[in-house]
Structures are given as C-alpha cells and as structure tokens.
Protein backbone atom coordinates (compact mmCIF):
# COMPACT_ATOMS: atom_id res chain seq x y z
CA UNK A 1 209.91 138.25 290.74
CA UNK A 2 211.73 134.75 289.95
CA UNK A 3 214.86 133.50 290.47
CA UNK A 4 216.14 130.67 288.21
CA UNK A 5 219.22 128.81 287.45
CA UNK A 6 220.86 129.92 284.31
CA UNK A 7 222.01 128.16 281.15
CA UNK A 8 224.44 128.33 278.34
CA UNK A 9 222.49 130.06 276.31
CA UNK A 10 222.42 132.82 278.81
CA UNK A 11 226.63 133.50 278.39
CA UNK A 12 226.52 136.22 276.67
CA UNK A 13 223.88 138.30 278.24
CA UNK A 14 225.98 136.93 281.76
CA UNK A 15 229.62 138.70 280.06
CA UNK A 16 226.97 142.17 279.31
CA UNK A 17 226.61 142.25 282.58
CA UNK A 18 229.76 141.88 284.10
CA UNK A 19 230.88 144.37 281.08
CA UNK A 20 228.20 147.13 281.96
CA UNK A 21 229.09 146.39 285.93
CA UNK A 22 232.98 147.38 285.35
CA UNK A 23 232.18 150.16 283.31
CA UNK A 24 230.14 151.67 286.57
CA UNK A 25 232.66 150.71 288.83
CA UNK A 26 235.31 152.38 286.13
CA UNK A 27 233.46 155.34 286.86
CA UNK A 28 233.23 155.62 290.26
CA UNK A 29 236.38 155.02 290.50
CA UNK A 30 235.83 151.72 292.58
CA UNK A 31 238.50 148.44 291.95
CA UNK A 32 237.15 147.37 288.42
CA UNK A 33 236.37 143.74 287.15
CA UNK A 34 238.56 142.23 284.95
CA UNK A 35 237.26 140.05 282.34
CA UNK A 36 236.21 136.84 283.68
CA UNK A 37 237.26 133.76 281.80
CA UNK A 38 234.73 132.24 279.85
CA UNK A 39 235.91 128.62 281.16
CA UNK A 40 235.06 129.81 284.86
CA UNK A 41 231.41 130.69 283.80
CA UNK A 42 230.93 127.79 281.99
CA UNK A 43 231.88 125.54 284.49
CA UNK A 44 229.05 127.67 286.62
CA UNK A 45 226.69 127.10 284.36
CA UNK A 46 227.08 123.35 283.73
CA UNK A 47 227.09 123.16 287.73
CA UNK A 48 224.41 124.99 288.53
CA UNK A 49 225.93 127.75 290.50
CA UNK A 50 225.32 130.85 288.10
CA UNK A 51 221.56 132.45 289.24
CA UNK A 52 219.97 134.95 287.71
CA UNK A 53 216.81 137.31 289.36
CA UNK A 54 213.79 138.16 287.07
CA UNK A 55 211.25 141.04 287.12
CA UNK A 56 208.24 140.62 284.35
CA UNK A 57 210.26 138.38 282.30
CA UNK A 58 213.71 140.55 282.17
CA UNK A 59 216.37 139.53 283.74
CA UNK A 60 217.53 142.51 287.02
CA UNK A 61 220.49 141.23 288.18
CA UNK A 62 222.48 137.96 288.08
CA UNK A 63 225.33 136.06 290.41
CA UNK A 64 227.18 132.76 290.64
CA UNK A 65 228.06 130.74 294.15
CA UNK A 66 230.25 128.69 295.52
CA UNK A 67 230.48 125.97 298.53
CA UNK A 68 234.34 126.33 298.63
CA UNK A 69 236.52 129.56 298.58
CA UNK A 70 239.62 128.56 300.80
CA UNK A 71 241.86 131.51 299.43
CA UNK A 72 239.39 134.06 300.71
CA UNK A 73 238.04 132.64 303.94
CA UNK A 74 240.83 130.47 304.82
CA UNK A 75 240.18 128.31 307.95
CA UNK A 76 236.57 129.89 307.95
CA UNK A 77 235.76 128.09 304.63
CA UNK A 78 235.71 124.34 307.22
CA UNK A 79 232.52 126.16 307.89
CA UNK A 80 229.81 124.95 305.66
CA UNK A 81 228.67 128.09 303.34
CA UNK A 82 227.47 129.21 300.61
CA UNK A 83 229.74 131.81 299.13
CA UNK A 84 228.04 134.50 296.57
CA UNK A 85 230.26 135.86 293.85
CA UNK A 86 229.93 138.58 290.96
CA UNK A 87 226.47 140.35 291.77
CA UNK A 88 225.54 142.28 288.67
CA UNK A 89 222.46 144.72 288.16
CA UNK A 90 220.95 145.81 285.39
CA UNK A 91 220.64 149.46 285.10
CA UNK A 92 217.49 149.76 284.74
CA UNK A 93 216.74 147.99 288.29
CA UNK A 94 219.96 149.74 290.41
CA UNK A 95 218.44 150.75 293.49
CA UNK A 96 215.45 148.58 293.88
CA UNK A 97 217.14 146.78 297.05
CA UNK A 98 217.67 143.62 294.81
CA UNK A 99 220.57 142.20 297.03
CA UNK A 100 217.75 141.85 299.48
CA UNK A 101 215.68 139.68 297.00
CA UNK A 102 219.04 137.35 297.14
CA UNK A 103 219.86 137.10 300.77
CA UNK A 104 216.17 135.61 300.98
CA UNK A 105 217.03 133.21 298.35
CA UNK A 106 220.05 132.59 299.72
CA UNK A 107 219.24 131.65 303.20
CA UNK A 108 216.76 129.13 301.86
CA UNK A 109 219.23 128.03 299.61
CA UNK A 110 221.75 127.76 302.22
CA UNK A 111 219.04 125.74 304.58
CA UNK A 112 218.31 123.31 301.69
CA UNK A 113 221.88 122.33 301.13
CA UNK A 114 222.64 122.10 304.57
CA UNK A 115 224.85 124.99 305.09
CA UNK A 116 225.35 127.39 308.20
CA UNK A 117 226.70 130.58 306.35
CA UNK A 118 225.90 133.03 303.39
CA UNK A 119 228.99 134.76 302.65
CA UNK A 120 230.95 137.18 300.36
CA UNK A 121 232.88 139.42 299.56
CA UNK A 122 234.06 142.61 298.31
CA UNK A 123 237.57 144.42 297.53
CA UNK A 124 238.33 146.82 299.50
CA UNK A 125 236.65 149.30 302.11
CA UNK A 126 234.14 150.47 300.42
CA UNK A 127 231.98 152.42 302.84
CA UNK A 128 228.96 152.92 301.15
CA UNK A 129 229.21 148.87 299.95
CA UNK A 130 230.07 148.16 303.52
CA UNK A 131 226.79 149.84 304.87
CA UNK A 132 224.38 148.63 301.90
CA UNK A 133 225.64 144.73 302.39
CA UNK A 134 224.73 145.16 306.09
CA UNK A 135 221.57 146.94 305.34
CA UNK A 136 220.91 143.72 303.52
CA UNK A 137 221.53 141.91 307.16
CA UNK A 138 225.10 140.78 306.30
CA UNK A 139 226.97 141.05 308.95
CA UNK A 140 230.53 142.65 308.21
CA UNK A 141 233.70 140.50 309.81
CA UNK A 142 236.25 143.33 308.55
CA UNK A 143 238.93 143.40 306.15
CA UNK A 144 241.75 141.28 304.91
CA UNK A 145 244.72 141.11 303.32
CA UNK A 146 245.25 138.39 300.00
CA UNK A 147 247.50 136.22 301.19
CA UNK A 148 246.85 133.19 298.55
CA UNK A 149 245.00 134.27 295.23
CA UNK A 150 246.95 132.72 292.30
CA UNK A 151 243.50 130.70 291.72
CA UNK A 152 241.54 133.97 292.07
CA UNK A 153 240.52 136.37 289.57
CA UNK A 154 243.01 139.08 288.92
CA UNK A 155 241.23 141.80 291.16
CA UNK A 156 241.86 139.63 294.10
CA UNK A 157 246.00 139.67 293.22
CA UNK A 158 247.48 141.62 296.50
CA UNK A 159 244.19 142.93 297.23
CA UNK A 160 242.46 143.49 300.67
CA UNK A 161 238.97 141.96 300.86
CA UNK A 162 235.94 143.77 303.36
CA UNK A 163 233.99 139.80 304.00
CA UNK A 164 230.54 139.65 305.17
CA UNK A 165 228.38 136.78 306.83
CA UNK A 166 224.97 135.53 307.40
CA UNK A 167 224.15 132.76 310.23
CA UNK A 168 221.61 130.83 308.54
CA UNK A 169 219.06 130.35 311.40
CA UNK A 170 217.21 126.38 311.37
C-alpha cells in the first residue's frame, strides 16, 4: 500500500472516479455529486492537494485536501487543519476499511504541516456514514446548516453538513 501525490495525467482516471462514486450514491439514494469542475481539480493537482491510495500498483481510492474551508467550518477554520474532500473508492476495494489507511496518512500529514485538526465533511445525516467516519476515529461535532456556499460545489447549495474532527496528538 502507497499513497502518492497525483498528477495531470491522472485527470481523467480522478473524473472516473468521482463518476462511478455518484452513480453509487444515485443508487442508494444518498445526496449525489455533481460534476466537479475540471478547473477546481486542476488547481489540486498543480498544488499538490489531490492524493491518491495504491494497492499492487492500482490505484483503491483517491481524495483532495484543503488548509482553508471557511464556508463549512466557519470560525472553526482559525483552527489550523487539514480539511479532506471527495473520498472516492474503487469498487473493487469498497469495504477494505481504506478511510482508515487515510486518517493514518492524514495525521502525519497534518503533524508535518503543522496543523492541529483532520477534518471533513459529509451532506447530510447519514447514519451509517456517521458511524463508519467515527469507526475510523473521527470524532462527529454534529450537523449544520449552509449558511455561505456560493464558492462551494453545488451539493453544498442549502444543504446541511454532518462535520467530523481529529485532534492531531504531538
């Protein structure tokens, strides 16, 4: 298991992804993703915020970070953090506890950069979410209503958000 930056040339395997991940939460009938604007995940990429976890080679599931999300954490983002967006599994590794692989990472991450929070989100109460982040040793901080999103993708518009923290231990 490795986890490694991604590049350009990973794009369009990123936007296969984020396609196959809507189409499962299409199904089960969960708040679907809306197509991300290319512009956002190349900015990721040229920053070095878009990550991407790999078993023998293949690439099991990928996400992007942040240091600032102000329209989802309000006052909370003063806290230094790093913010996790857009986890996305490959089928063919759903339900091999990968989210744990990534709260490892990104506690060392966090440590390395100086930071005293791994955060994120999700829309809406989603119980079994809820109880699978936590598993994962998130701590859940409840839900919340959008207030400010007009910078936010469009699932975020009048949405309420369940957000989740990690004190990063030194």
């Amino acid at each position: 298991m490795q986890i490694v930056n991604c590049n350009a040339n990973d794009i369009d395997e990123i936007f296969s992804f984020y396609s196959n991940a809507s189409a499962l939460q299409k199904l089960l009938n969960k708040v679907v993703w809306p197509v991300f604007n290319r512009f956002l995940v190349e900015t990721e990429l040229a920053e070095n915020r878009q990550f991407k976890l790999l078993i023998d080679g293949k690439t099991a599931c990928i996400w992007a970070i942040t240091f600032d999300d102000p329209e989802i954490w309000g006052e909370k983002n003063n806290d230094p953090s790093v913010y996790i967006h857009r986890i996305a599994t490959h089928a063919d590794f759903r339900g091999k506890n990968l989210v744990k692989e990534i709260v490892k990472w990104s506690i060392d991450f966090a440590k390395a950069n100086q930071k005293l929070f791994v955060r994120l989100d999700t829309i809406g109460g989603n119980q079994k979410l809820i109880e699978h982040y936590q598993k994962c040793g998130f701590n859940y901080l409840g839900l919340t209503k959008m207030e400010t999103f007009e910078n936010l993708p469009a699932h975020y518009h009048h949405a309420t958000v369940s957000l989740f923290e990690i004190p990063v231990q030194y």
